[in-house]
N, C-alpha and C. Protein backbone atom coordinates (compact mmCIF):
# COMPACT_ATOMS: atom_id res chain seq x y z
N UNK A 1 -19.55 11.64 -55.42
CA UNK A 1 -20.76 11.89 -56.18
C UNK A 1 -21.91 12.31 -55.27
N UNK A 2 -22.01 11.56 -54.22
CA UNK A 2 -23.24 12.09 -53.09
C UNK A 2 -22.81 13.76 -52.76
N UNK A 3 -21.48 13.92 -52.65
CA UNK A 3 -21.74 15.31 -51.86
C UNK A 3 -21.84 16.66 -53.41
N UNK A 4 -21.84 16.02 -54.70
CA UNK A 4 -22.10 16.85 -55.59
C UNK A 4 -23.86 16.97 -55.67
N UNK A 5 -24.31 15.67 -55.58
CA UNK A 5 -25.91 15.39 -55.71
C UNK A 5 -25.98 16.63 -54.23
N UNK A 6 -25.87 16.10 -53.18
CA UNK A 6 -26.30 17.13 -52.07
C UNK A 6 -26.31 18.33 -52.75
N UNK A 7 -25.45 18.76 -53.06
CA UNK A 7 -24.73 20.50 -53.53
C UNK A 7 -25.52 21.07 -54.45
N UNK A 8 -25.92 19.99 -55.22
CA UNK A 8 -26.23 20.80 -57.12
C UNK A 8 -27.05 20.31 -57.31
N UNK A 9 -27.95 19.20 -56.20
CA UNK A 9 -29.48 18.74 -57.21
C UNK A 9 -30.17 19.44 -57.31
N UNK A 10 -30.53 20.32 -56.81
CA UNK A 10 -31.43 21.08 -57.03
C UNK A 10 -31.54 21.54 -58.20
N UNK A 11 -29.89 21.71 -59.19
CA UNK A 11 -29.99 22.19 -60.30
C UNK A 11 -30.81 21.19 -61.45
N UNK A 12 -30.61 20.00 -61.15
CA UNK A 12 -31.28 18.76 -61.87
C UNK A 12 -32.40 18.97 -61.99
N UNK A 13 -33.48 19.39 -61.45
CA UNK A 13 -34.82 19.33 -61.12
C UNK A 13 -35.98 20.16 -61.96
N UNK A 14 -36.73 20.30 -62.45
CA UNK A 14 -37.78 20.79 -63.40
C UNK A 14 -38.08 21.59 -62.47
N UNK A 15 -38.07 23.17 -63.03
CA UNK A 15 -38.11 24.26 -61.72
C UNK A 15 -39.92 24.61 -61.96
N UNK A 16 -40.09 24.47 -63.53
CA UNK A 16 -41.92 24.24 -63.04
C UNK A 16 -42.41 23.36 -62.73
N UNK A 17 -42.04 22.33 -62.08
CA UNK A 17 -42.67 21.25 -60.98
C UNK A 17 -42.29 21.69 -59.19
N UNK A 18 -41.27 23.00 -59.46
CA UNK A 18 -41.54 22.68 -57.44
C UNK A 18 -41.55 24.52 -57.52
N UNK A 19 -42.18 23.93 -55.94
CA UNK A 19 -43.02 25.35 -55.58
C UNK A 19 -42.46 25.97 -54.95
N UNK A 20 -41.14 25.55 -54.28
CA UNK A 20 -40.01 26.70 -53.82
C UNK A 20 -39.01 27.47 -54.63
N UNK A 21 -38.68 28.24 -54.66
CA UNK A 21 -37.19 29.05 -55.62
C UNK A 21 -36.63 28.38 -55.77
N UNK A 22 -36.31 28.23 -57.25
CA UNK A 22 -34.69 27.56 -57.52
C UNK A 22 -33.38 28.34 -57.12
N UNK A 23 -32.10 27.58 -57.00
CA UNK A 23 -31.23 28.09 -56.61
C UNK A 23 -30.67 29.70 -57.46
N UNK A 24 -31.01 29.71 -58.81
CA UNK A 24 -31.22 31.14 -59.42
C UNK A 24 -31.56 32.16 -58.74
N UNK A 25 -32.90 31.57 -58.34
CA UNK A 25 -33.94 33.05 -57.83
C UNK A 25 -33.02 32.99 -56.38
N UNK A 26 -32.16 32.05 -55.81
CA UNK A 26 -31.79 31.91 -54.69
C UNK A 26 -30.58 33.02 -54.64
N UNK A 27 -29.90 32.78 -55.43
CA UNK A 27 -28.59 34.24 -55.85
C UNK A 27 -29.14 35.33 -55.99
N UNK A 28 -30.09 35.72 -57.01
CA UNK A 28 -30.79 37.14 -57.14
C UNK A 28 -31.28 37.62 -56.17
N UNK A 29 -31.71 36.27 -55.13
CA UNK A 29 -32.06 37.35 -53.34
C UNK A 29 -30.63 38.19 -53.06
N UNK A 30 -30.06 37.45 -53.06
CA UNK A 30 -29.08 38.18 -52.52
C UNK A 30 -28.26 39.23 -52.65
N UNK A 31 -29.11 40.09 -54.32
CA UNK A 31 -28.84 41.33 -53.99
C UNK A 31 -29.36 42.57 -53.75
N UNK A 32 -30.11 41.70 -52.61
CA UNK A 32 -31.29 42.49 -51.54
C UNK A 32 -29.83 43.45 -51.03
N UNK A 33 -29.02 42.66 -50.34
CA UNK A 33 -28.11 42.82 -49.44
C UNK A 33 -27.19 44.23 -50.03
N UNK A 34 -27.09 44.25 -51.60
CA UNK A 34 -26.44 45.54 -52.11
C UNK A 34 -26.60 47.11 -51.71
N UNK A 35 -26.49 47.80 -50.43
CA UNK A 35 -27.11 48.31 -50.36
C UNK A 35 -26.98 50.19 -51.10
N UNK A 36 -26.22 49.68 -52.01
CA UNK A 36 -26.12 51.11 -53.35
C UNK A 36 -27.29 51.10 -54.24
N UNK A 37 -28.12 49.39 -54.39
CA UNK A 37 -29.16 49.79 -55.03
C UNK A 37 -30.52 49.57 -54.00
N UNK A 38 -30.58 50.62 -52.95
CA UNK A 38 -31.46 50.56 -52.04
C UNK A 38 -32.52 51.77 -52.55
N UNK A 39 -33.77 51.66 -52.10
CA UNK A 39 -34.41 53.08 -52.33
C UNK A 39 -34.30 54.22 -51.72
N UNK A 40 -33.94 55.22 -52.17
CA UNK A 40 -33.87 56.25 -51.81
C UNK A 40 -34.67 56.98 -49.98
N UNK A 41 -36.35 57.12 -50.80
CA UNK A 41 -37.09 57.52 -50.42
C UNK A 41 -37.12 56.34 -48.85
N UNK A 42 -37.45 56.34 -47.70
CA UNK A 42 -37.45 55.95 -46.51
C UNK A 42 -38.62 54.81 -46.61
N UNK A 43 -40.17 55.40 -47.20
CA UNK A 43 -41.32 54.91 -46.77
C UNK A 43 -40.87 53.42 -47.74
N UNK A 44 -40.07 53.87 -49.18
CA UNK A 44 -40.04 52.64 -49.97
C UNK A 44 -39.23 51.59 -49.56
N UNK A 45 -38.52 52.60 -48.67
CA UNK A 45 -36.54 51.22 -47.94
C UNK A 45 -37.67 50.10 -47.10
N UNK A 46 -38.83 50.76 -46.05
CA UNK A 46 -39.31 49.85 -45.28
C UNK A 46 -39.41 48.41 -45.99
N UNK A 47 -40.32 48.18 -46.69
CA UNK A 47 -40.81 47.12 -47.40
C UNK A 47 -39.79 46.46 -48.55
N UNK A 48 -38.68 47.22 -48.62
CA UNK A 48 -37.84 46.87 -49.97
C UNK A 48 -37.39 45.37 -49.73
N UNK A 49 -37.47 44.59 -50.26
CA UNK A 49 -36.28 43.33 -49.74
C UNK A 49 -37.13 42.29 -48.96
N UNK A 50 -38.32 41.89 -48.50
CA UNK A 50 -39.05 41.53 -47.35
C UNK A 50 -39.05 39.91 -47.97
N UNK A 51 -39.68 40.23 -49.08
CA UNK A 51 -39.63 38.91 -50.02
C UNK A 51 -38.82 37.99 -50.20
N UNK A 52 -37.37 38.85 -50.39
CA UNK A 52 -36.72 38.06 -50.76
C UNK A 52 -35.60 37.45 -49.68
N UNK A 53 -35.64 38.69 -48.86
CA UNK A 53 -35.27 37.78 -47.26
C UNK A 53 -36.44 36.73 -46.55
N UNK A 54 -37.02 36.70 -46.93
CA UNK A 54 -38.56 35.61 -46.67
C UNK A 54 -37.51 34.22 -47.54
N UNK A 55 -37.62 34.62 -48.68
CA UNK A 55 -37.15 33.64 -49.26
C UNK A 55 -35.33 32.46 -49.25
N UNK A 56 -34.82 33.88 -48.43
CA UNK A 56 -33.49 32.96 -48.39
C UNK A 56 -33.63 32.66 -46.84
N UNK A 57 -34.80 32.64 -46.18
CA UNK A 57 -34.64 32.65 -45.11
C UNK A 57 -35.03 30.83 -45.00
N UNK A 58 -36.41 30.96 -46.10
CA UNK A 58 -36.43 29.75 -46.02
C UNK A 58 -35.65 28.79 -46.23
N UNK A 59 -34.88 28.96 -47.72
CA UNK A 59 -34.24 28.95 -48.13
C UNK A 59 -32.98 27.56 -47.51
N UNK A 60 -32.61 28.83 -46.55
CA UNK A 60 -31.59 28.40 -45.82
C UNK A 60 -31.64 28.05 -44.45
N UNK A 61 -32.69 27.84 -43.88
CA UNK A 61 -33.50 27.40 -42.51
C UNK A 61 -32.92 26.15 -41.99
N UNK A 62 -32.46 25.15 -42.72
CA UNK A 62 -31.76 24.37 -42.06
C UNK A 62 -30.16 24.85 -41.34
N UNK A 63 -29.75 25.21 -42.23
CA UNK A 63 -27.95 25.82 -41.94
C UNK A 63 -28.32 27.15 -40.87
N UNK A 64 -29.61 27.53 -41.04
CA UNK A 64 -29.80 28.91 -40.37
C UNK A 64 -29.51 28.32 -38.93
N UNK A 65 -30.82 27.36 -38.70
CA UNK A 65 -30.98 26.74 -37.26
C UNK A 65 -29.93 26.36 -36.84
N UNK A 66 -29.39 25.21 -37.08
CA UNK A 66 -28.10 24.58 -37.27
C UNK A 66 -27.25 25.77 -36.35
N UNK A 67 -27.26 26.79 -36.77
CA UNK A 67 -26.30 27.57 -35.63
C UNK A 67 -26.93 28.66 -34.76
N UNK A 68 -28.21 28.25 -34.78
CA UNK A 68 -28.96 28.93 -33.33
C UNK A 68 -29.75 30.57 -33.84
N UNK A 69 -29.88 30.60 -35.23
CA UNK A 69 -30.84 31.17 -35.64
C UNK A 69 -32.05 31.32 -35.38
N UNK A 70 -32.82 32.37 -35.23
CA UNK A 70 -34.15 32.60 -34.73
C UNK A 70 -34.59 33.12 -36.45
N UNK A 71 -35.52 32.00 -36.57
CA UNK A 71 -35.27 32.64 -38.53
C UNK A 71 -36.73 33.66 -38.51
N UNK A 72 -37.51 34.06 -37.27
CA UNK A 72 -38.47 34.58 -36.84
C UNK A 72 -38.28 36.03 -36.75
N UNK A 73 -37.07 36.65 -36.28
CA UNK A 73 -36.23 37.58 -35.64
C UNK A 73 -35.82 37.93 -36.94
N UNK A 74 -35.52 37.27 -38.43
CA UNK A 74 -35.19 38.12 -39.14
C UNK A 74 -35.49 39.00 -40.30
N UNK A 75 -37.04 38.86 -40.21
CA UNK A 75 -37.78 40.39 -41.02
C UNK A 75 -37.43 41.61 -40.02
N UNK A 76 -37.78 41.39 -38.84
CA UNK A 76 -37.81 42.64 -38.22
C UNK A 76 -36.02 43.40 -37.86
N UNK A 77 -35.17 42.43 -38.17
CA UNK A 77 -33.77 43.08 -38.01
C UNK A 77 -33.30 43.32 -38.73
N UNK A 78 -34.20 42.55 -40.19
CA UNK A 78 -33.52 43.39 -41.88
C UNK A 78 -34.22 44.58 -41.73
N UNK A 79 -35.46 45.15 -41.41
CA UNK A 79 -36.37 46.15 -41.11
C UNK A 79 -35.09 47.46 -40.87
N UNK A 80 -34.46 47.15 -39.13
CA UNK A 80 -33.34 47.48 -38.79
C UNK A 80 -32.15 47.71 -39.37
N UNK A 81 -31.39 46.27 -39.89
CA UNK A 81 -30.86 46.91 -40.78
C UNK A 81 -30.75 47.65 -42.04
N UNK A 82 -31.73 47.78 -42.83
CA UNK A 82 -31.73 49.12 -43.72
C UNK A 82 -31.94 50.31 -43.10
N UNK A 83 -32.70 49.97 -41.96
CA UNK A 83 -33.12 51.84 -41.61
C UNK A 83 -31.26 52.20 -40.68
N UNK A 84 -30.39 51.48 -40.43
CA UNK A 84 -28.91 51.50 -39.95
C UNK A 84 -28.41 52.09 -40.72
N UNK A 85 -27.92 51.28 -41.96
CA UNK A 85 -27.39 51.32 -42.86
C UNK A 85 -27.71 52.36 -43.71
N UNK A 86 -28.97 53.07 -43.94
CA UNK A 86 -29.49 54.28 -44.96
C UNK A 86 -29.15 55.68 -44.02
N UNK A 87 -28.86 55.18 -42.67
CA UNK A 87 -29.07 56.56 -41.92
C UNK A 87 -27.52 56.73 -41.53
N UNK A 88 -26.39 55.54 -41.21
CA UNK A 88 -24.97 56.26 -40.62
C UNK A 88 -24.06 55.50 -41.49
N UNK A 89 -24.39 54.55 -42.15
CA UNK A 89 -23.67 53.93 -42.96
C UNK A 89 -23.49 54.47 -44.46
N UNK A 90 -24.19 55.60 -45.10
CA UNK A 90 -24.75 55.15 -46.24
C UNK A 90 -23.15 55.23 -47.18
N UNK A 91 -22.14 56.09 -46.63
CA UNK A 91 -21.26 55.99 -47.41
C UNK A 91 -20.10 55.02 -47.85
N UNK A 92 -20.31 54.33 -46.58
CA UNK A 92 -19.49 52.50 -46.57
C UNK A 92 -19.48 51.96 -47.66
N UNK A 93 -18.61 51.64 -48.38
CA UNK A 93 -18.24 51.40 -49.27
C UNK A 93 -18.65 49.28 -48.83
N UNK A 94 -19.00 48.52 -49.38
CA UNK A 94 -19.44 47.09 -49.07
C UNK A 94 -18.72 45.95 -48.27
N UNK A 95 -17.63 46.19 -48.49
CA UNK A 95 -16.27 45.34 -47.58
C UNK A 95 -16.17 45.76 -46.47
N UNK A 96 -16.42 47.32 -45.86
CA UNK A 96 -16.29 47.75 -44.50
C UNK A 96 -17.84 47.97 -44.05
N UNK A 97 -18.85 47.71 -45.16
CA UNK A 97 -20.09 47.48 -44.27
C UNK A 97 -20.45 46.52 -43.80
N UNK A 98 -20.23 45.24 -44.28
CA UNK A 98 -19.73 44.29 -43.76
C UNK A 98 -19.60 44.39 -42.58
N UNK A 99 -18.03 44.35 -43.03
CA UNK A 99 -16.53 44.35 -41.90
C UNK A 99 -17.41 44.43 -40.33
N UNK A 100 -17.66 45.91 -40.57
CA UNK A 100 -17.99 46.51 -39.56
C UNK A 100 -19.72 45.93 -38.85
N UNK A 101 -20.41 45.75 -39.65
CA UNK A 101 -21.56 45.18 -38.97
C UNK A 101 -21.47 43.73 -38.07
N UNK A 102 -20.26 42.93 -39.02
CA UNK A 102 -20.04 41.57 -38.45
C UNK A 102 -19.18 41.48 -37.47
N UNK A 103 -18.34 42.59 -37.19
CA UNK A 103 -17.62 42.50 -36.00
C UNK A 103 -17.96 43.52 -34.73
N UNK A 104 -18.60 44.62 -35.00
CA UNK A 104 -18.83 45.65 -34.45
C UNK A 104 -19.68 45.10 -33.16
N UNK A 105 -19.33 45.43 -31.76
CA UNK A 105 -20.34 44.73 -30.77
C UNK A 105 -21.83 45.21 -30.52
N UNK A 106 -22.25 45.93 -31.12
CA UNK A 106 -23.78 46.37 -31.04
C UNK A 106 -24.38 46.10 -32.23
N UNK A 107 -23.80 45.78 -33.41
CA UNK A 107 -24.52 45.61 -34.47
C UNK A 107 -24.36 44.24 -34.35
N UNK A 108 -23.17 43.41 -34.44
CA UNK A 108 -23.33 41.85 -34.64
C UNK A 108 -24.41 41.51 -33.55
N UNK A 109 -24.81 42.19 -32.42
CA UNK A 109 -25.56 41.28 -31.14
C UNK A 109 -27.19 41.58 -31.63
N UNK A 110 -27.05 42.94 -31.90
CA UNK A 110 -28.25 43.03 -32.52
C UNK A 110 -29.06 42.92 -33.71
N UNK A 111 -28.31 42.41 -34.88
CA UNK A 111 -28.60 42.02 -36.02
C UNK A 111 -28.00 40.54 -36.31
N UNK A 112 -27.74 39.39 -35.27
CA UNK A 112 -27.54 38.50 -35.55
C UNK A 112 -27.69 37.20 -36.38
N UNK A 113 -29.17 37.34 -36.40
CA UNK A 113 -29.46 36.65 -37.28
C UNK A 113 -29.73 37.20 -38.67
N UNK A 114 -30.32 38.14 -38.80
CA UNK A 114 -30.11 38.55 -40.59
C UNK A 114 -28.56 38.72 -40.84
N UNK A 115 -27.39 38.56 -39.79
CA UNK A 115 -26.18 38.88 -40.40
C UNK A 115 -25.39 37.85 -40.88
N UNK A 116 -26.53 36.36 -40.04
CA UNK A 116 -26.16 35.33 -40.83
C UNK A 116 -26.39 34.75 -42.60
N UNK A 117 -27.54 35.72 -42.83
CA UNK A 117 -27.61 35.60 -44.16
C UNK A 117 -26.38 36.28 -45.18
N UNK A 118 -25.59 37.55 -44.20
CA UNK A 118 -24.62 37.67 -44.74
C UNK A 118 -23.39 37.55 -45.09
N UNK A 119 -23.19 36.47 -43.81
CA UNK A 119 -22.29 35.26 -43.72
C UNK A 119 -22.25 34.44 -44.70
N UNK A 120 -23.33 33.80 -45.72
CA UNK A 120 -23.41 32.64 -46.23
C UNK A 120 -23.11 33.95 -47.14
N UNK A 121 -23.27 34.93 -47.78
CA UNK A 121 -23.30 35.71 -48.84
C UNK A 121 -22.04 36.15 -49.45
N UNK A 122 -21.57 35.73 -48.48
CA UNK A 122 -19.68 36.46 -48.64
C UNK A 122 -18.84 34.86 -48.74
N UNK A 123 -19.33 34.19 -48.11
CA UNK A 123 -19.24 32.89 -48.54
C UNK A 123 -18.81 32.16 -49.87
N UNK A 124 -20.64 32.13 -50.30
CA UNK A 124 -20.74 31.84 -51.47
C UNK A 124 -20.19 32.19 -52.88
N UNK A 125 -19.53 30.51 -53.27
CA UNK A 125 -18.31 30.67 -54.19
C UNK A 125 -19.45 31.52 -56.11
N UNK A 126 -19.04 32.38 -56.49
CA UNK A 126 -19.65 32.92 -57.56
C UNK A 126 -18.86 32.02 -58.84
N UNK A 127 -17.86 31.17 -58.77
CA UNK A 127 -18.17 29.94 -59.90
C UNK A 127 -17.87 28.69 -59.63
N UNK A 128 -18.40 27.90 -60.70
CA UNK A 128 -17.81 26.45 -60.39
C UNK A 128 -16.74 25.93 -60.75
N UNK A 129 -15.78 26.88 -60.71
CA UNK A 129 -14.33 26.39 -61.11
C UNK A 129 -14.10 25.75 -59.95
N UNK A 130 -14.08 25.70 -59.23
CA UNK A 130 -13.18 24.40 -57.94
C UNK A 130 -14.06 23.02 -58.46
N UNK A 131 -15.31 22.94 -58.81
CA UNK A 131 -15.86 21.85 -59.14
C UNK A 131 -15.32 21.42 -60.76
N UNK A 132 -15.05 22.32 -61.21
CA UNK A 132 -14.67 21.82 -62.57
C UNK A 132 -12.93 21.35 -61.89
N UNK A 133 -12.61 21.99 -61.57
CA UNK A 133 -11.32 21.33 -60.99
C UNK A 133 -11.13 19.78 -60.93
N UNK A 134 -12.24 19.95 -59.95
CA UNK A 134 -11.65 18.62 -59.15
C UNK A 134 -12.53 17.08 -59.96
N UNK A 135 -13.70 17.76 -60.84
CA UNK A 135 -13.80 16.84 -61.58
C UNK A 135 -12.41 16.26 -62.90
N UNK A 136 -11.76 17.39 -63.17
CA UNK A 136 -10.64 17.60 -63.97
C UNK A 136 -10.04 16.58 -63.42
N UNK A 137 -8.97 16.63 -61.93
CA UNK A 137 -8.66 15.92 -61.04
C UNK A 137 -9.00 14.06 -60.98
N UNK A 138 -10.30 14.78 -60.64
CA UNK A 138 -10.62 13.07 -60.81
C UNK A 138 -10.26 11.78 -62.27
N UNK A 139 -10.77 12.68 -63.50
CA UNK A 139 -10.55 11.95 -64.42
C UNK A 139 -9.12 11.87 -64.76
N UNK A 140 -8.37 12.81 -64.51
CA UNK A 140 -6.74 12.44 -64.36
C UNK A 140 -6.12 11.29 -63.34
N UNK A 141 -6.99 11.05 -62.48
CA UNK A 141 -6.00 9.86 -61.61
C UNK A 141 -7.38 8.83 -61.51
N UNK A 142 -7.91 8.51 -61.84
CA UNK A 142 -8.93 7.38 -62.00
C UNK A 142 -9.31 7.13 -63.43
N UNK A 143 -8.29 6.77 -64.27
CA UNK A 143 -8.27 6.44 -65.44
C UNK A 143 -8.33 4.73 -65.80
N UNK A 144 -8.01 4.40 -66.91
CA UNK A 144 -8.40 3.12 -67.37
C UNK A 144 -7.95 2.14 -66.41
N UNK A 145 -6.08 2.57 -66.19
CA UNK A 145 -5.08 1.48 -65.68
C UNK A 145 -5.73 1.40 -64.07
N UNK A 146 -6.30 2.36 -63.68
CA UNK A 146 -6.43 2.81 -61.83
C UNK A 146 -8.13 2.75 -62.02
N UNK A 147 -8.64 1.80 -62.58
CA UNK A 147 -10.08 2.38 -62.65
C UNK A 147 -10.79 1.39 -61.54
N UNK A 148 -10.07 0.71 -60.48
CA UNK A 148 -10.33 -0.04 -59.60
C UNK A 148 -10.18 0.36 -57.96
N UNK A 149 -9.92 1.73 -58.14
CA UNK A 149 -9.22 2.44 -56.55
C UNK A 149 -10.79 2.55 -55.91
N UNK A 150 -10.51 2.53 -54.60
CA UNK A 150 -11.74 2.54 -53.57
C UNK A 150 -11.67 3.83 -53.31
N UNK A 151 -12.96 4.24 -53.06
CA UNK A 151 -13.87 5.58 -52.92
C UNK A 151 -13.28 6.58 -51.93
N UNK A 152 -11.90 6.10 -50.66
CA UNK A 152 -11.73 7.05 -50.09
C UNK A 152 -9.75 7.34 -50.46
N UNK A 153 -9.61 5.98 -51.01
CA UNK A 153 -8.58 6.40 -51.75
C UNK A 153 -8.38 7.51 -52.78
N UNK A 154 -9.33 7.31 -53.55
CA UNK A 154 -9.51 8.50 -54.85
C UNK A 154 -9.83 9.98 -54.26
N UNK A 155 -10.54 10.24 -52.70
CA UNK A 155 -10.46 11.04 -52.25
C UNK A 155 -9.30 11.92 -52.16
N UNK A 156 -8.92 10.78 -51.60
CA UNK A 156 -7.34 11.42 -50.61
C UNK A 156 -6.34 11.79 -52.06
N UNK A 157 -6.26 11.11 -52.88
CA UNK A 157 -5.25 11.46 -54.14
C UNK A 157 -6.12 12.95 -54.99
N UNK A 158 -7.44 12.54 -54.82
CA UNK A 158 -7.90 14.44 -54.97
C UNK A 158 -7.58 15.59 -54.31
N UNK A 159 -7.38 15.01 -53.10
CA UNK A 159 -7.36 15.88 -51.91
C UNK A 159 -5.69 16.54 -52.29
N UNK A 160 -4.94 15.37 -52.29
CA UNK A 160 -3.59 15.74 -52.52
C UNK A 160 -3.15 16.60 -54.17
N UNK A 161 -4.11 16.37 -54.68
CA UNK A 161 -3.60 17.25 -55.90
C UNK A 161 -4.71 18.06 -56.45
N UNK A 162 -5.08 18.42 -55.46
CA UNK A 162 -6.37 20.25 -55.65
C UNK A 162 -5.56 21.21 -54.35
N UNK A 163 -5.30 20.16 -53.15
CA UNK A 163 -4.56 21.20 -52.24
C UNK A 163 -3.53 20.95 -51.33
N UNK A 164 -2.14 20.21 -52.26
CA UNK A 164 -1.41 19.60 -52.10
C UNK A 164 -0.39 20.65 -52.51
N UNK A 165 0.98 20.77 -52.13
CA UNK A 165 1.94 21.45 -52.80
C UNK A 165 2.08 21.47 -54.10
N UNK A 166 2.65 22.14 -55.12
CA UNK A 166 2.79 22.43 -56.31
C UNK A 166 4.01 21.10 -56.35
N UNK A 167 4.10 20.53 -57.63
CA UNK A 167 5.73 20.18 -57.65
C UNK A 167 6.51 20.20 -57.33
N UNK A 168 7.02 21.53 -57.71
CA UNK A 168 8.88 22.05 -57.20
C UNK A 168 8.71 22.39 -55.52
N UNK A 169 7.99 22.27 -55.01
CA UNK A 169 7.78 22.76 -53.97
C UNK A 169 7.96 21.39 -53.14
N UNK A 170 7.27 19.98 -53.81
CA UNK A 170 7.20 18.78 -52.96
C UNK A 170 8.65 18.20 -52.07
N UNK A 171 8.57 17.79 -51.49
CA UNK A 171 9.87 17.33 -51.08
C UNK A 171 9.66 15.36 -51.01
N UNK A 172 10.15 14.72 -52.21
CA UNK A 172 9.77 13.45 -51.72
C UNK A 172 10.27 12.13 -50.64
N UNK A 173 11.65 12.90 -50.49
CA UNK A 173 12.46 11.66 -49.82
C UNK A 173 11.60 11.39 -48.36
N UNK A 174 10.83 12.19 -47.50
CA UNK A 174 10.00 11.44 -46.45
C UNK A 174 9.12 10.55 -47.05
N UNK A 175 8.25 10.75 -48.18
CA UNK A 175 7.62 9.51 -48.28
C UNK A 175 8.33 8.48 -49.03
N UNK A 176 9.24 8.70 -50.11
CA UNK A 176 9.72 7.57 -50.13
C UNK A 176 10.64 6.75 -48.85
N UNK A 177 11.21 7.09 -47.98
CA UNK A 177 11.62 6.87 -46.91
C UNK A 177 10.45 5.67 -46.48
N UNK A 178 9.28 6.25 -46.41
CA UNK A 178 8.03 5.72 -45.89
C UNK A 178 7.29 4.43 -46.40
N UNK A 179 8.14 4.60 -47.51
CA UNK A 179 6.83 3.82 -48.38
C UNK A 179 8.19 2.58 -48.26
N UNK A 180 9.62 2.74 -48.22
CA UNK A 180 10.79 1.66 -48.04
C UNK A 180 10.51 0.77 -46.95
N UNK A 181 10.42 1.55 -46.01
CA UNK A 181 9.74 1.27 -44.29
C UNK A 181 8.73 0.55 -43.73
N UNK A 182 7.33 0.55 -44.70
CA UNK A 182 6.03 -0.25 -44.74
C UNK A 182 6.05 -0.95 -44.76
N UNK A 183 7.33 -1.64 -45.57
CA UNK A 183 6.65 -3.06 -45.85
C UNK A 183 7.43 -3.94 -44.82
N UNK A 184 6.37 -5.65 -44.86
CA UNK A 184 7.70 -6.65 -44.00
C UNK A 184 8.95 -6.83 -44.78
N UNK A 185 8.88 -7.60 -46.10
CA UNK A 185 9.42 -7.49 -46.94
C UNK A 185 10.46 -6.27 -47.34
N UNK A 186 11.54 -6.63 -47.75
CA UNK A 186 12.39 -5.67 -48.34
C UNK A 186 11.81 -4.95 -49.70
N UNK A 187 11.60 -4.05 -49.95
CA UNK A 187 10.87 -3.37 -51.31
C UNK A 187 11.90 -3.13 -52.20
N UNK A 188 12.31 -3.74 -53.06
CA UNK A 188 13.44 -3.72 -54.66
C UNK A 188 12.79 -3.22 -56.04
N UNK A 189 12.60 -2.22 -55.61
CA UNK A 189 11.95 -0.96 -57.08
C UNK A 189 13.18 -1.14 -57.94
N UNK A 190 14.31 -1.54 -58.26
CA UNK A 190 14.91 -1.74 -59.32
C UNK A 190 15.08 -2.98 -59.56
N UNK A 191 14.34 -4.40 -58.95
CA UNK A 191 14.54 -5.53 -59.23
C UNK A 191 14.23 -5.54 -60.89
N UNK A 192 14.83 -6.00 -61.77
CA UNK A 192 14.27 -6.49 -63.29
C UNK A 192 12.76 -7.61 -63.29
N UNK A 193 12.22 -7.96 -63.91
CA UNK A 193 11.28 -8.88 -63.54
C UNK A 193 11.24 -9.55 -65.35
């Protein structure tokens, strides 16, 4: 539950009580980054986007720093990168503009930090199906009879059945092997009682 509160409070929150972007306006920055809907005209590309890289910059200033971001350095290298990108790139299709900016050795060194905004951008999951998942998950194995399992147990049995082998795929005789083995006691799963 803490690492959903971390993740999604923000969504909880009365967005006319705080004075930063909600996570909404936080996605719609990001398709500063599209660059098919860029302006044409040169004088308008300068200034296009300034805002809203302002805004995910803040945004994201902790995770930015966190890996040695200069979050100072990146108006003037988005500046850069559009005037790049409008002048030798423009026909790159989005996967190899990318590609190529994030691996390329003169563009990743010199657009480093705005290319971290495009790191988190390619990233970022566009639904909450893994969360609906694993809430799914949860209420399937923490039910009435099991409604007493400890907090890193219920983990690990999530863990094992969001990214655990399929069924037919499992092979059980090592853990049952394992689970015969544990105990001091002899274990008699067919004793009658």
């Amino acid at each position: 539950m803490s690492g959903l509160r971390e993740r999604f409070g923000a969504l909880l929150q009365d967005h006319n009580k705080i004075a930063t972007p909600g996570p909404n306006q936080v996605v719609k920055d990001f398709l500063v980054f599209n660059h098919d809907a860029w302006p044409k005209a040169q004088s308008e590309l300068i200034d296009f986007g300034q805002e809203a890289i302002m805004r995910l910059s803040t945004w994201f200033q902790p995770v930015l720093e966190g890996k040695g971001c200069i979050i100072s350095a990146i108006p003037s290298q988005w500046t850069s990168l559009k005037v790049l990108v409008s002048t030798q790139f423009k026909a790159k299709g989005y996967l190899d503009l990318w590609a190529t900016l994030l691996t390329k050795v003169p563009y990743r060194d010199d657009l480093k930090d705005v290319l971290h905004l495009v790191e988190i951008l390619l990233v970022l999951p566009i639904s909450a199906a893994q969360c609906e998942r694993a809430i799914s998950a949860q209420n399937r194995i923490k039910n009435d009879s099991r409604s007493s399992l400890v907090g890193e147990t219920l983990e690990d049995l999530m863990r094992s059945s969001l990214e655990g082998p399929s069924l037919v795929d499992f092979d059980p005789d090592s853990a049952v092997k394992d689970w015969f083995s544990s105990s001091q006691r002899p274990r008699r799963p067919f004793l009658q009682s």
